[in-house]
PDB file of N, CA and C in Angstrom:
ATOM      1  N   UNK A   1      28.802 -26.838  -6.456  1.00  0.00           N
ATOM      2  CA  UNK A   1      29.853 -26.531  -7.417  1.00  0.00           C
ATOM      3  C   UNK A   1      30.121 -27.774  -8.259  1.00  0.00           C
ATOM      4  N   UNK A   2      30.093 -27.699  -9.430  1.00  0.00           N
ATOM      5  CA  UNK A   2      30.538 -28.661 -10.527  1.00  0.00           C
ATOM      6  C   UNK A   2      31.763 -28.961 -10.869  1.00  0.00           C
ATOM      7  N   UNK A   3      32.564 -30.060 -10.412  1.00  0.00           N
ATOM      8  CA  UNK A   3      34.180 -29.810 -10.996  1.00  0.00           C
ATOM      9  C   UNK A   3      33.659 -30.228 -12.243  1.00  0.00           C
ATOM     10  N   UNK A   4      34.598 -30.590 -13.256  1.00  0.00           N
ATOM     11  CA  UNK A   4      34.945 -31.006 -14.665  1.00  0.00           C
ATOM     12  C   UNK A   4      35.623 -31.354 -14.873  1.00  0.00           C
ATOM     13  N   UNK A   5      36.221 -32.896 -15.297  1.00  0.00           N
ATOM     14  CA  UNK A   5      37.502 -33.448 -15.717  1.00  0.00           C
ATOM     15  C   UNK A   5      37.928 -33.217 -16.799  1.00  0.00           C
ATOM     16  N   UNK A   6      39.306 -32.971 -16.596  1.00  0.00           N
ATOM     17  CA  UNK A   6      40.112 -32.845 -17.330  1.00  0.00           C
ATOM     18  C   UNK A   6      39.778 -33.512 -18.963  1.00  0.00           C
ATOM     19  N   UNK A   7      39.554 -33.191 -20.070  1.00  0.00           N
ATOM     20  CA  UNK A   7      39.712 -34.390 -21.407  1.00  0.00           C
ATOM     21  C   UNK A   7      41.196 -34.559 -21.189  1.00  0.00           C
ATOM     22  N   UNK A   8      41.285 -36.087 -21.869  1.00  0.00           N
ATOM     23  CA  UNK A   8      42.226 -36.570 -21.994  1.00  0.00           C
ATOM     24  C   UNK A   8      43.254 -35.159 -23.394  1.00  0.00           C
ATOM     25  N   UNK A   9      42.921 -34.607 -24.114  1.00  0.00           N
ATOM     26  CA  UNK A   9      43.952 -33.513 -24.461  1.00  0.00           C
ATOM     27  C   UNK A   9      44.879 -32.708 -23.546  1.00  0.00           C
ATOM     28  N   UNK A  10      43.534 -32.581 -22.326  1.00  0.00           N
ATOM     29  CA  UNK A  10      44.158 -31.226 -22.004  1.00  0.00           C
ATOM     30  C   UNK A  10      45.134 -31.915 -20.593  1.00  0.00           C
ATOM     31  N   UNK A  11      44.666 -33.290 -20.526  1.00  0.00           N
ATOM     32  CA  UNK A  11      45.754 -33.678 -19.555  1.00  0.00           C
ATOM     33  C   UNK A  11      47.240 -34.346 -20.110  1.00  0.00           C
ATOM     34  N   UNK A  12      46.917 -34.633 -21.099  1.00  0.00           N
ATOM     35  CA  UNK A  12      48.121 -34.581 -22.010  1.00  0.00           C
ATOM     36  C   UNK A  12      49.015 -33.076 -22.365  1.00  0.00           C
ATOM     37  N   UNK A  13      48.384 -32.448 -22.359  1.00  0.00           N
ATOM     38  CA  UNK A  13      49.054 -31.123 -22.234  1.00  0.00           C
ATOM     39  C   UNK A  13      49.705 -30.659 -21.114  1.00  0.00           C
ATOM     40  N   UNK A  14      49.111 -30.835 -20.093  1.00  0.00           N
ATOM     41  CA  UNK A  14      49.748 -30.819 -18.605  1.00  0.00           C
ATOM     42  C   UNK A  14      51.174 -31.695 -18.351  1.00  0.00           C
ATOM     43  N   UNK A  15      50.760 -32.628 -18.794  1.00  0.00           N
ATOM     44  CA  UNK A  15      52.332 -33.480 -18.388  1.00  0.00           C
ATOM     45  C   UNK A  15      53.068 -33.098 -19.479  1.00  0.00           C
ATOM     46  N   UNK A  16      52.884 -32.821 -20.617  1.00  0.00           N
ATOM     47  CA  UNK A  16      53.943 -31.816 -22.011  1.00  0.00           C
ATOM     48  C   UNK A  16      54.157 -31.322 -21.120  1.00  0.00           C
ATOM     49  N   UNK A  17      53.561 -30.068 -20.628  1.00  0.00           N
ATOM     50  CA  UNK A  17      53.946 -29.101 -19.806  1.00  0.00           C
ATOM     51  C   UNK A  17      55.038 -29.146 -19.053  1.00  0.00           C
ATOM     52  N   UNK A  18      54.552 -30.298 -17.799  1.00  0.00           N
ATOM     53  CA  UNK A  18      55.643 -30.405 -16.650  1.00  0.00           C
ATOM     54  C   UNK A  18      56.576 -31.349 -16.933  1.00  0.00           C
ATOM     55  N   UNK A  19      56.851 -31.553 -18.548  1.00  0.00           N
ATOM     56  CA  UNK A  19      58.148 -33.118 -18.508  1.00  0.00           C
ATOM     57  C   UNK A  19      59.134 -32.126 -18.419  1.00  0.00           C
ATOM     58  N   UNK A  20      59.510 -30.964 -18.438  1.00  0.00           N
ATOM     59  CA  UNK A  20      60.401 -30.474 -19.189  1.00  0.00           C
ATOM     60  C   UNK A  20      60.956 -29.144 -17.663  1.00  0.00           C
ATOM     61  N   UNK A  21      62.195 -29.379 -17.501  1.00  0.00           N
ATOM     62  CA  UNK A  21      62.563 -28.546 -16.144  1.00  0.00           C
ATOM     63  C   UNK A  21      62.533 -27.219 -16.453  1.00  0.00           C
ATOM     64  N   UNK A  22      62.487 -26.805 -17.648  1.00  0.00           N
ATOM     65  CA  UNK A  22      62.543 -25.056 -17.995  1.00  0.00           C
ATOM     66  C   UNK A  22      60.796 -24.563 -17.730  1.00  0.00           C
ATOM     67  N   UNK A  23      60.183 -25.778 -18.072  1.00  0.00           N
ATOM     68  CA  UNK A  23      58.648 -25.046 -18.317  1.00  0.00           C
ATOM     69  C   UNK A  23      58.331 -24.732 -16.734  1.00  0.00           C
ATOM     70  N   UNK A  24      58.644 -26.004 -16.093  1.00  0.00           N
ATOM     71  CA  UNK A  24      58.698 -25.860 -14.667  1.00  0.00           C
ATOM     72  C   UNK A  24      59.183 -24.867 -13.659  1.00  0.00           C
ATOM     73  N   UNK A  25      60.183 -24.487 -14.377  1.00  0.00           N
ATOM     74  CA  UNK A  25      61.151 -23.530 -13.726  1.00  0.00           C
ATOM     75  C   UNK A  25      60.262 -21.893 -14.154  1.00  0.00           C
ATOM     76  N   UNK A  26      59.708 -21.702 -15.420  1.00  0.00           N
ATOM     77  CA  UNK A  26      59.008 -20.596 -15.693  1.00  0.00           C
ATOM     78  C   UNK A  26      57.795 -20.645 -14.787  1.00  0.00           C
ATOM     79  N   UNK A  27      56.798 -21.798 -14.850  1.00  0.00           N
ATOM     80  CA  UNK A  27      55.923 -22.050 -13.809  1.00  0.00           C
ATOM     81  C   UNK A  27      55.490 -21.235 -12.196  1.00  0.00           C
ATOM     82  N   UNK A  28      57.003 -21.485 -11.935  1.00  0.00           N
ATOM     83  CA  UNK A  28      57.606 -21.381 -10.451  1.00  0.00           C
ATOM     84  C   UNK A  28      57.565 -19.755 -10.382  1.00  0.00           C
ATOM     85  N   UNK A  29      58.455 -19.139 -11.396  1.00  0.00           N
ATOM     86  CA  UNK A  29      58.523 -17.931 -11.489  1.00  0.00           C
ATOM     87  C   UNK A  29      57.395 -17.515 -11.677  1.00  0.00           C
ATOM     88  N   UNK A  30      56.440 -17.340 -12.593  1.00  0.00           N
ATOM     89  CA  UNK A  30      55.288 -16.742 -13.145  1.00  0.00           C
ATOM     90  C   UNK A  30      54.000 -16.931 -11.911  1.00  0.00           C
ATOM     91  N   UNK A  31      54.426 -17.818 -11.228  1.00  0.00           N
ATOM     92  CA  UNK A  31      53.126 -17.776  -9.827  1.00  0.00           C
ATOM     93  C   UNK A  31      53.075 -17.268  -8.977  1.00  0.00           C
ATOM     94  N   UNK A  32      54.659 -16.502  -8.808  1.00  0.00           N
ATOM     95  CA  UNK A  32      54.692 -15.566  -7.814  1.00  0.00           C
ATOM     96  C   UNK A  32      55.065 -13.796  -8.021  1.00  0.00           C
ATOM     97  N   UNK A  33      55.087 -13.832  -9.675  1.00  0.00           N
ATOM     98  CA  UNK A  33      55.354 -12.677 -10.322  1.00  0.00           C
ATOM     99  C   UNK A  33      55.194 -12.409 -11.703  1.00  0.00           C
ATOM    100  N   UNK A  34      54.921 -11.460 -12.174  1.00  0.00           N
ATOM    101  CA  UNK A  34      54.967 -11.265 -13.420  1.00  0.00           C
ATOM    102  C   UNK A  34      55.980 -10.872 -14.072  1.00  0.00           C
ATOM    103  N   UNK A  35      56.296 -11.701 -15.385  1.00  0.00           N
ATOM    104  CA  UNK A  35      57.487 -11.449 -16.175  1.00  0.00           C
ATOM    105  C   UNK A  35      56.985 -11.187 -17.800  1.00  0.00           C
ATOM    106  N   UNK A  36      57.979 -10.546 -18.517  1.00  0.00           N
ATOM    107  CA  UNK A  36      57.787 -10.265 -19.639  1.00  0.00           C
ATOM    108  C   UNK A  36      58.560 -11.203 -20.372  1.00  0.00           C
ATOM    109  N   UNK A  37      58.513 -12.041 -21.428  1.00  0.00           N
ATOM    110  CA  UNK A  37      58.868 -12.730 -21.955  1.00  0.00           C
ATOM    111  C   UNK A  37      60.491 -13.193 -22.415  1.00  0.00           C
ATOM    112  N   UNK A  38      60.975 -11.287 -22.825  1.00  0.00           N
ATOM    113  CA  UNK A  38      62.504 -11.509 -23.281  1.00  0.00           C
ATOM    114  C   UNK A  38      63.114 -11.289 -21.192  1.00  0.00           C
ATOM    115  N   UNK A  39      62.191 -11.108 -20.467  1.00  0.00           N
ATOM    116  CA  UNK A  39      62.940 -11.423 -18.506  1.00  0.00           C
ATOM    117  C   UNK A  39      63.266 -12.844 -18.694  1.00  0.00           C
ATOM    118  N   UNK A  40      61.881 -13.187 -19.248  1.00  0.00           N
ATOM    119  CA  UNK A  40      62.383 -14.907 -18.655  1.00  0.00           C
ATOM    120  C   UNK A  40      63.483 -15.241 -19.600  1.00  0.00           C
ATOM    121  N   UNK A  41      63.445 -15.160 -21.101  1.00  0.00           N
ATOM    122  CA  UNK A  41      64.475 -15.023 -22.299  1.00  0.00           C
ATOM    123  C   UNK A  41      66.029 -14.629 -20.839  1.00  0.00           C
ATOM    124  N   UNK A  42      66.268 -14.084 -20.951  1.00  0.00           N
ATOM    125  CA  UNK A  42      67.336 -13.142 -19.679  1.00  0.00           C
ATOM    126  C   UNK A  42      67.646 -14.333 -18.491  1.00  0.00           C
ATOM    127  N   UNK A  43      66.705 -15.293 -18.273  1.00  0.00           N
ATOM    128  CA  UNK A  43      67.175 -16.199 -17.311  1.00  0.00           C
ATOM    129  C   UNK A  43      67.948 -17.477 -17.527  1.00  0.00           C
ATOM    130  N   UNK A  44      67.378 -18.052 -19.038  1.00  0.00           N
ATOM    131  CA  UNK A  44      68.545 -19.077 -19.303  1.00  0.00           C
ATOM    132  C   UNK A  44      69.057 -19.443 -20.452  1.00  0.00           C
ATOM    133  N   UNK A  45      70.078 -19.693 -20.327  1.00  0.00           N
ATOM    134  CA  UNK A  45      70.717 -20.196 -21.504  1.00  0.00           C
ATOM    135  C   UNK A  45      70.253 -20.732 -22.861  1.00  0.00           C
ATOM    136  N   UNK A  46      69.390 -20.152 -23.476  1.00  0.00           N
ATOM    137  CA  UNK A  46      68.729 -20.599 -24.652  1.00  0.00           C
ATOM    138  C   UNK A  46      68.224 -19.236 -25.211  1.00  0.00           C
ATOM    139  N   UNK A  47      67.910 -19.171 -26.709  1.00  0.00           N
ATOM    140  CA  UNK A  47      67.662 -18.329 -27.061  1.00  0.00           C
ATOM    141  C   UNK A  47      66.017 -17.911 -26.708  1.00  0.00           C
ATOM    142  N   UNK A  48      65.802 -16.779 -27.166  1.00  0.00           N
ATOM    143  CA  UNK A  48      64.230 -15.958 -27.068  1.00  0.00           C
ATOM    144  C   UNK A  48      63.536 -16.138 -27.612  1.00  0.00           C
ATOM    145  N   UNK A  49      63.787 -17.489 -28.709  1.00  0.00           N
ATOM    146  CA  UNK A  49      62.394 -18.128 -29.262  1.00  0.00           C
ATOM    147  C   UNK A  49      62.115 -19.364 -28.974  1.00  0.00           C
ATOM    148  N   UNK A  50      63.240 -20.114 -28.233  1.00  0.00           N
ATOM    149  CA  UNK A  50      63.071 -20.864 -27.424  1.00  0.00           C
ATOM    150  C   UNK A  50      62.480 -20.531 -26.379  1.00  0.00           C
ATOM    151  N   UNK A  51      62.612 -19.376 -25.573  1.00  0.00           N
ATOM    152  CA  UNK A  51      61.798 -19.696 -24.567  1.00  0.00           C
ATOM    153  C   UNK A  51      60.604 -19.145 -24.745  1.00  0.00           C
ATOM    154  N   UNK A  52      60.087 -18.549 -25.740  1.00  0.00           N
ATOM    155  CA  UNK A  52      58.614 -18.249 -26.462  1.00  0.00           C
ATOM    156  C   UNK A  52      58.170 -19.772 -26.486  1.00  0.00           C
ATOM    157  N   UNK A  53      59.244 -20.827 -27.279  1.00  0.00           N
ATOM    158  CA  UNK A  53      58.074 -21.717 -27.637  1.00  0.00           C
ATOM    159  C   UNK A  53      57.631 -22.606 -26.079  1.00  0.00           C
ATOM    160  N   UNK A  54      58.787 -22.886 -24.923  1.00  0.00           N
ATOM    161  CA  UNK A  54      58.336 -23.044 -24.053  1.00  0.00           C
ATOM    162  C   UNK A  54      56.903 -22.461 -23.106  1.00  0.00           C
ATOM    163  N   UNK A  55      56.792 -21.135 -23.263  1.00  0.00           N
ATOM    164  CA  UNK A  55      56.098 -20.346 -23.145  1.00  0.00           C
ATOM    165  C   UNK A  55      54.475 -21.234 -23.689  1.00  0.00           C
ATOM    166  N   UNK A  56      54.872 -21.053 -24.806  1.00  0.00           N
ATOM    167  CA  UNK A  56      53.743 -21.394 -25.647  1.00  0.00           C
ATOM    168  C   UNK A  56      53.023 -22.545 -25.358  1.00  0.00           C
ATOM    169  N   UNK A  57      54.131 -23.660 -25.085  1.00  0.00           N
ATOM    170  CA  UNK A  57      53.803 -24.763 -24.237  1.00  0.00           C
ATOM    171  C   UNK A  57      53.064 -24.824 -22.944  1.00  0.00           C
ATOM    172  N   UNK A  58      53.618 -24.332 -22.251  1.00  0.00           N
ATOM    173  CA  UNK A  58      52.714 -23.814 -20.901  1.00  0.00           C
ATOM    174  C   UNK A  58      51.058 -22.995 -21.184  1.00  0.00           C
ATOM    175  N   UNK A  59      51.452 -21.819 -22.060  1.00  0.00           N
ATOM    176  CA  UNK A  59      49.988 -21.182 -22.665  1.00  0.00           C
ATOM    177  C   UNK A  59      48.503 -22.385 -23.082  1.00  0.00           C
ATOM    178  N   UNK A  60      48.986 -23.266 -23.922  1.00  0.00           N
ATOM    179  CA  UNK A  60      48.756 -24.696 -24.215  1.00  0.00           C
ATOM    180  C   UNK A  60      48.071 -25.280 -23.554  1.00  0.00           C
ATOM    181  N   UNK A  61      48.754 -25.337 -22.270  1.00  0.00           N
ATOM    182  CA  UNK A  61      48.160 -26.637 -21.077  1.00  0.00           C
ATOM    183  C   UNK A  61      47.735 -25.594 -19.782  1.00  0.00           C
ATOM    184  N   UNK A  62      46.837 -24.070 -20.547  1.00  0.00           N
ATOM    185  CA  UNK A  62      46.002 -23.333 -19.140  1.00  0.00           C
ATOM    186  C   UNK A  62      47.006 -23.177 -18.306  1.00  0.00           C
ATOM    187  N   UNK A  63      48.643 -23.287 -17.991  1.00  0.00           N
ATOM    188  CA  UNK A  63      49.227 -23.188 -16.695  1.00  0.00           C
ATOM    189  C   UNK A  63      50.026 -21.630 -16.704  1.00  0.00           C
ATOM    190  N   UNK A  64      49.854 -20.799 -17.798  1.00  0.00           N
ATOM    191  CA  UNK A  64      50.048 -19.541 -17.781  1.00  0.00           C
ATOM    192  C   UNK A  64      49.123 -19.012 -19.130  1.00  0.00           C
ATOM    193  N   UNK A  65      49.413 -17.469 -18.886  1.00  0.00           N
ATOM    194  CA  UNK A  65      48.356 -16.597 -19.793  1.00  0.00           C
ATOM    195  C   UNK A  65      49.524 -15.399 -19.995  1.00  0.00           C
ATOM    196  N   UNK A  66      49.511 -15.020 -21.408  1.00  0.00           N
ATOM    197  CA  UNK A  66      50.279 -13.998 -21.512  1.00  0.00           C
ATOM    198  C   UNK A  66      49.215 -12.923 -22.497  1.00  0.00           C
ATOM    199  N   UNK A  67      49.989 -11.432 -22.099  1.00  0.00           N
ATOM    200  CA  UNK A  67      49.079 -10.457 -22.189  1.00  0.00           C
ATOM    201  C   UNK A  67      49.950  -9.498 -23.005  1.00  0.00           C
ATOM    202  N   UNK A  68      49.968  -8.950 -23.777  1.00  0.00           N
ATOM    203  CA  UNK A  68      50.385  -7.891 -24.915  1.00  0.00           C
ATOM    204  C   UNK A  68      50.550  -6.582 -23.823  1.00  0.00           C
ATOM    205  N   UNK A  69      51.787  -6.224 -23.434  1.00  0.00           N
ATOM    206  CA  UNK A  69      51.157  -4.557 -23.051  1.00  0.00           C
ATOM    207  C   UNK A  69      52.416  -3.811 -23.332  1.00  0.00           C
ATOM    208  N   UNK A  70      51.928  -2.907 -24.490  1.00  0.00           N
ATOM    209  CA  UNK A  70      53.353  -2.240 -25.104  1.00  0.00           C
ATOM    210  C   UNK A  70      54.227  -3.260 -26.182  1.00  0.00           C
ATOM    211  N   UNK A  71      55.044  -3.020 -26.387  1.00  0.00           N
ATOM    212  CA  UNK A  71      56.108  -3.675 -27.089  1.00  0.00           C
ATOM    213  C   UNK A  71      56.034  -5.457 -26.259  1.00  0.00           C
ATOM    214  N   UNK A  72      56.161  -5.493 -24.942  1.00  0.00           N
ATOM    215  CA  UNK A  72      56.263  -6.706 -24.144  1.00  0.00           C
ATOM    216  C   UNK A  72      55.197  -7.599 -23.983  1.00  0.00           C
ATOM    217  N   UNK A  73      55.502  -9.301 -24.116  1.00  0.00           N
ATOM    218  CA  UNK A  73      54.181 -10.135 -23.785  1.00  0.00           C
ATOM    219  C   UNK A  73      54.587 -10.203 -22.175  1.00  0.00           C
ATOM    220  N   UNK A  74      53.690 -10.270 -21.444  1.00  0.00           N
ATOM    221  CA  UNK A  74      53.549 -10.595 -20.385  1.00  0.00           C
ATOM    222  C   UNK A  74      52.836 -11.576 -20.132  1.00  0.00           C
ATOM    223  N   UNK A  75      54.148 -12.447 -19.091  1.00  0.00           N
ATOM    224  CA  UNK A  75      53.458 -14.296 -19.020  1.00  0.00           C
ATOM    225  C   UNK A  75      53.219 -14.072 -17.099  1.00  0.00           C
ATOM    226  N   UNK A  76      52.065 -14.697 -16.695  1.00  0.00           N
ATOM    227  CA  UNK A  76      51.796 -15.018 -15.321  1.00  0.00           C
ATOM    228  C   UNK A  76      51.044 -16.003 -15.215  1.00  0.00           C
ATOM    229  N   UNK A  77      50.781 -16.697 -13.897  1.00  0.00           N
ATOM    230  CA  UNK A  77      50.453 -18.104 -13.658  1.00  0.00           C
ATOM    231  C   UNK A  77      48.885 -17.808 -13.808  1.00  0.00           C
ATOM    232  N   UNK A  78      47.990 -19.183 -14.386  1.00  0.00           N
ATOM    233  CA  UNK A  78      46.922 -18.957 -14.634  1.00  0.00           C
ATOM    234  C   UNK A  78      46.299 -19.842 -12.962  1.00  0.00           C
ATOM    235  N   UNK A  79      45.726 -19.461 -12.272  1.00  0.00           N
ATOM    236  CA  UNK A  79      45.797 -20.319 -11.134  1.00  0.00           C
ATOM    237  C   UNK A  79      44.395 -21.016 -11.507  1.00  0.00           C
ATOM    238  N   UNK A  80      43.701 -21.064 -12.020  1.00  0.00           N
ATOM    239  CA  UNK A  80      42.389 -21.704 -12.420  1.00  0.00           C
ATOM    240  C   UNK A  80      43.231 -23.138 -12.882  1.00  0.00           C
ATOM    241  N   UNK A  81      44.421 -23.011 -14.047  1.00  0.00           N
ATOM    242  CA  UNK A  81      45.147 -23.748 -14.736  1.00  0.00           C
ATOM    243  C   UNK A  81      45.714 -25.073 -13.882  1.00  0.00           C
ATOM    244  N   UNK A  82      46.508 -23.991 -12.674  1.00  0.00           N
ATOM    245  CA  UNK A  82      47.089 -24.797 -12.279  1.00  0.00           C
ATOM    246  C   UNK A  82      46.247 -25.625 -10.698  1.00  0.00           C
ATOM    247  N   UNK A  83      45.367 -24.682 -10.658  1.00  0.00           N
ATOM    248  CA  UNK A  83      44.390 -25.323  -9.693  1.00  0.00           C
ATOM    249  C   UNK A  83      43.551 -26.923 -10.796  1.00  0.00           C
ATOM    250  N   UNK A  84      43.360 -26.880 -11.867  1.00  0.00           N
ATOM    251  CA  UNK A  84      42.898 -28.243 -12.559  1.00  0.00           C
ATOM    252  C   UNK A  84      44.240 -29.452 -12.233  1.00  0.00           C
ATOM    253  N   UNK A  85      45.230 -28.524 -12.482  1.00  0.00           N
ATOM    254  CA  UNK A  85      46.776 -29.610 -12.402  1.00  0.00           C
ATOM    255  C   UNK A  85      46.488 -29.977 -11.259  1.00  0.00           C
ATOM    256  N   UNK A  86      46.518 -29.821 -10.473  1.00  0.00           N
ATOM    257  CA  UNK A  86      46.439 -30.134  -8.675  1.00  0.00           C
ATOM    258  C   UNK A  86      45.269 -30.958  -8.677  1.00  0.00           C
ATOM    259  N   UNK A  87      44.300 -30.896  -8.815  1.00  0.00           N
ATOM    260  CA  UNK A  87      42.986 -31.594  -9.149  1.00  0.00           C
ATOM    261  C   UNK A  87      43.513 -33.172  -9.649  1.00  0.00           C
ATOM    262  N   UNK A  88      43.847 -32.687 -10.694  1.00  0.00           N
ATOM    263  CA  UNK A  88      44.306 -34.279 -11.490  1.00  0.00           C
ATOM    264  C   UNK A  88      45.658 -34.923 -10.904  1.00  0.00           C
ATOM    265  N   UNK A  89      45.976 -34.263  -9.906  1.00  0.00           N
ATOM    266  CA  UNK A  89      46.828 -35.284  -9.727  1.00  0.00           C
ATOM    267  C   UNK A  89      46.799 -35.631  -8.278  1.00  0.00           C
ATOM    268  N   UNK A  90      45.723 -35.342  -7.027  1.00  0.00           N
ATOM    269  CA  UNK A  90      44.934 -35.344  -6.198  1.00  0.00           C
ATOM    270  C   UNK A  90      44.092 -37.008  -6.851  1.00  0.00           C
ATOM    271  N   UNK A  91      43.828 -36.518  -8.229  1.00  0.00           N
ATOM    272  CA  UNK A  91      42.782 -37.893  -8.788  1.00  0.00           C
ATOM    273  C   UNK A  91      43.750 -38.917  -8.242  1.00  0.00           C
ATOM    274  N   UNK A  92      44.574 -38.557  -9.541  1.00  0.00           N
ATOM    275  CA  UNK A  92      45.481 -40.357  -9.227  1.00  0.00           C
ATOM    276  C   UNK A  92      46.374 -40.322  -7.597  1.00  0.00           C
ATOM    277  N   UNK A  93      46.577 -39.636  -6.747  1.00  0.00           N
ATOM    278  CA  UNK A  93      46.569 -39.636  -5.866  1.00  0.00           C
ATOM    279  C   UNK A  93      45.900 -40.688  -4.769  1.00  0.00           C
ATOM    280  N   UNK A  94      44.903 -40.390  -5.100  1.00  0.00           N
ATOM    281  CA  UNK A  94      43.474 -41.072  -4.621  1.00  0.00           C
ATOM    282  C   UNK A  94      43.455 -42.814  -4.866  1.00  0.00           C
ATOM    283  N   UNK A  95      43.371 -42.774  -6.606  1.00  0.00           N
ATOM    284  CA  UNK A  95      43.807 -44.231  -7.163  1.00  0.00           C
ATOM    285  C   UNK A  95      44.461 -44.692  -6.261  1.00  0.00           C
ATOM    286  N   UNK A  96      45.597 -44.632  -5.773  1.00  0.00           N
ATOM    287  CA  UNK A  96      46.554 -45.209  -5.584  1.00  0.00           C
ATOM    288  C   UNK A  96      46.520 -45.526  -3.790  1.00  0.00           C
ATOM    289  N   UNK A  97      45.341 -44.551  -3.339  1.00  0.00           N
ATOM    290  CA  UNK A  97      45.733 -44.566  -1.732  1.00  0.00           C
ATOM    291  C   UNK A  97      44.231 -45.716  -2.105  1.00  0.00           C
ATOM    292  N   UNK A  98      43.456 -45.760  -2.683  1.00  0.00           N
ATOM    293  CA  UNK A  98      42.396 -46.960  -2.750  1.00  0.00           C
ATOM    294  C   UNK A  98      43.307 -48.109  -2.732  1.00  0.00           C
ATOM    295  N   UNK A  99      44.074 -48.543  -3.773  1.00  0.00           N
ATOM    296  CA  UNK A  99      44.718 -49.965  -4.043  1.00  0.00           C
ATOM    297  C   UNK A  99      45.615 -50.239  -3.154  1.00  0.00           C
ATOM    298  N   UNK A 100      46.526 -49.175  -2.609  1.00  0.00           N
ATOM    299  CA  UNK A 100      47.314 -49.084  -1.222  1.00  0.00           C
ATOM    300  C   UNK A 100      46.277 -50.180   0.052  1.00  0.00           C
ATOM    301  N   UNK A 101      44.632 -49.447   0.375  1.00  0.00           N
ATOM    302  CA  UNK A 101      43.882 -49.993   1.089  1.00  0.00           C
ATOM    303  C   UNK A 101      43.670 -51.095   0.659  1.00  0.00           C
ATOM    304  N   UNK A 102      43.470 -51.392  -0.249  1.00  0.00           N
ATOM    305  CA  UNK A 102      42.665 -52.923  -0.450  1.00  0.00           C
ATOM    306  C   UNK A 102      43.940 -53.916  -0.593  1.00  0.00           C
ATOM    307  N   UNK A 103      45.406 -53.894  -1.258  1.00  0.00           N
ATOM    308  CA  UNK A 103      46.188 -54.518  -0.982  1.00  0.00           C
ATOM    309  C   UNK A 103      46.631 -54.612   0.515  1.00  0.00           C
ATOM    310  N   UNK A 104      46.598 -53.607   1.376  1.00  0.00           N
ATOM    311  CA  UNK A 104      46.471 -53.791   3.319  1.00  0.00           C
ATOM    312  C   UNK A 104      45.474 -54.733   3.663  1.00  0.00           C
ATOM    313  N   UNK A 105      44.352 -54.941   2.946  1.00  0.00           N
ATOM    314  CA  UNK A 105      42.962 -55.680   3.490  1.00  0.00           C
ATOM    315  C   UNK A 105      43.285 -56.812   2.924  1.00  0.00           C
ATOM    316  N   UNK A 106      43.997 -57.478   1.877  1.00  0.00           N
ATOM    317  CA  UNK A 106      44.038 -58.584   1.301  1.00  0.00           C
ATOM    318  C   UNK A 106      45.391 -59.182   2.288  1.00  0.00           C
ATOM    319  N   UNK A 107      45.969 -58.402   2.540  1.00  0.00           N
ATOM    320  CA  UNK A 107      47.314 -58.869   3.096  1.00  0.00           C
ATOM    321  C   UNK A 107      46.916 -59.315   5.033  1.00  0.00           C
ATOM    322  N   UNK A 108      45.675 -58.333   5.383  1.00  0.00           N
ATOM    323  CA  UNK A 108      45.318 -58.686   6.826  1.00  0.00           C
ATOM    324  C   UNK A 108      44.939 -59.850   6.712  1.00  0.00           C
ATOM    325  N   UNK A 109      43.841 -60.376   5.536  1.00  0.00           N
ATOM    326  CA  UNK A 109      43.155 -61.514   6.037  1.00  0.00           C
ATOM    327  C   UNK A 109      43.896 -62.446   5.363  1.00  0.00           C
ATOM    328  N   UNK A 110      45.192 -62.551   4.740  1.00  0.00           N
ATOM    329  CA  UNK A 110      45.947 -63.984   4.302  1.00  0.00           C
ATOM    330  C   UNK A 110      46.634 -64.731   5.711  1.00  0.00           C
TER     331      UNK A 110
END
């Protein structure tokens, strides 16, 4: 199996994505259910093109997919999307448990 890193766009899109507690909060919802756009509109305090453009944001960075059916868009979690998010941040994860080790190894032998 071939992974593929992230381009630097589309990981810039990811953290757009998750700076923001509403996109997060749709995120949360949309991975365990499907909602129609003016539902999530219905959950907070902002208007229904605000939370389109949030929406849109997320659409953006692969972490949801919305689908036309009837009058309603329907937004749900793209898990391919958010399986890359997890990926990249597993990466720097990693970074960090390397330099963790080698600052332990520099610190044994002083």
């Amino acid at each position: 199996m071939v992974v593929e890193k992230l381009s630097e766009t589309e990981t810039d899109r990811l953290f757009q994505a998750f700076a923001d507690s509403t996109r997060r909060d749709i995120v949360r919802r949309v991975t365990v259910g499907e909602y129609s756009v003016s539902g999530l509109a219905a959950l907070y305090a902002m208007s229904f093109a605000a939370v389109q453009k949030h929406v849109a944001v997320l659409e953006r960075a692969s972490l949801v997919t919305k689908e036309k059916r009837g009058r309603e868009q329907i937004v749900r979690g793209d898990h391919e999307g958010l399986h890359n998010a997890r990926r990249l941040l597993d990466d720097f994860e990693q970074i960090w448990r390397q330099r963790a080790a080698r600052m332990a190894d520099i610190l044994a032998e002083g």
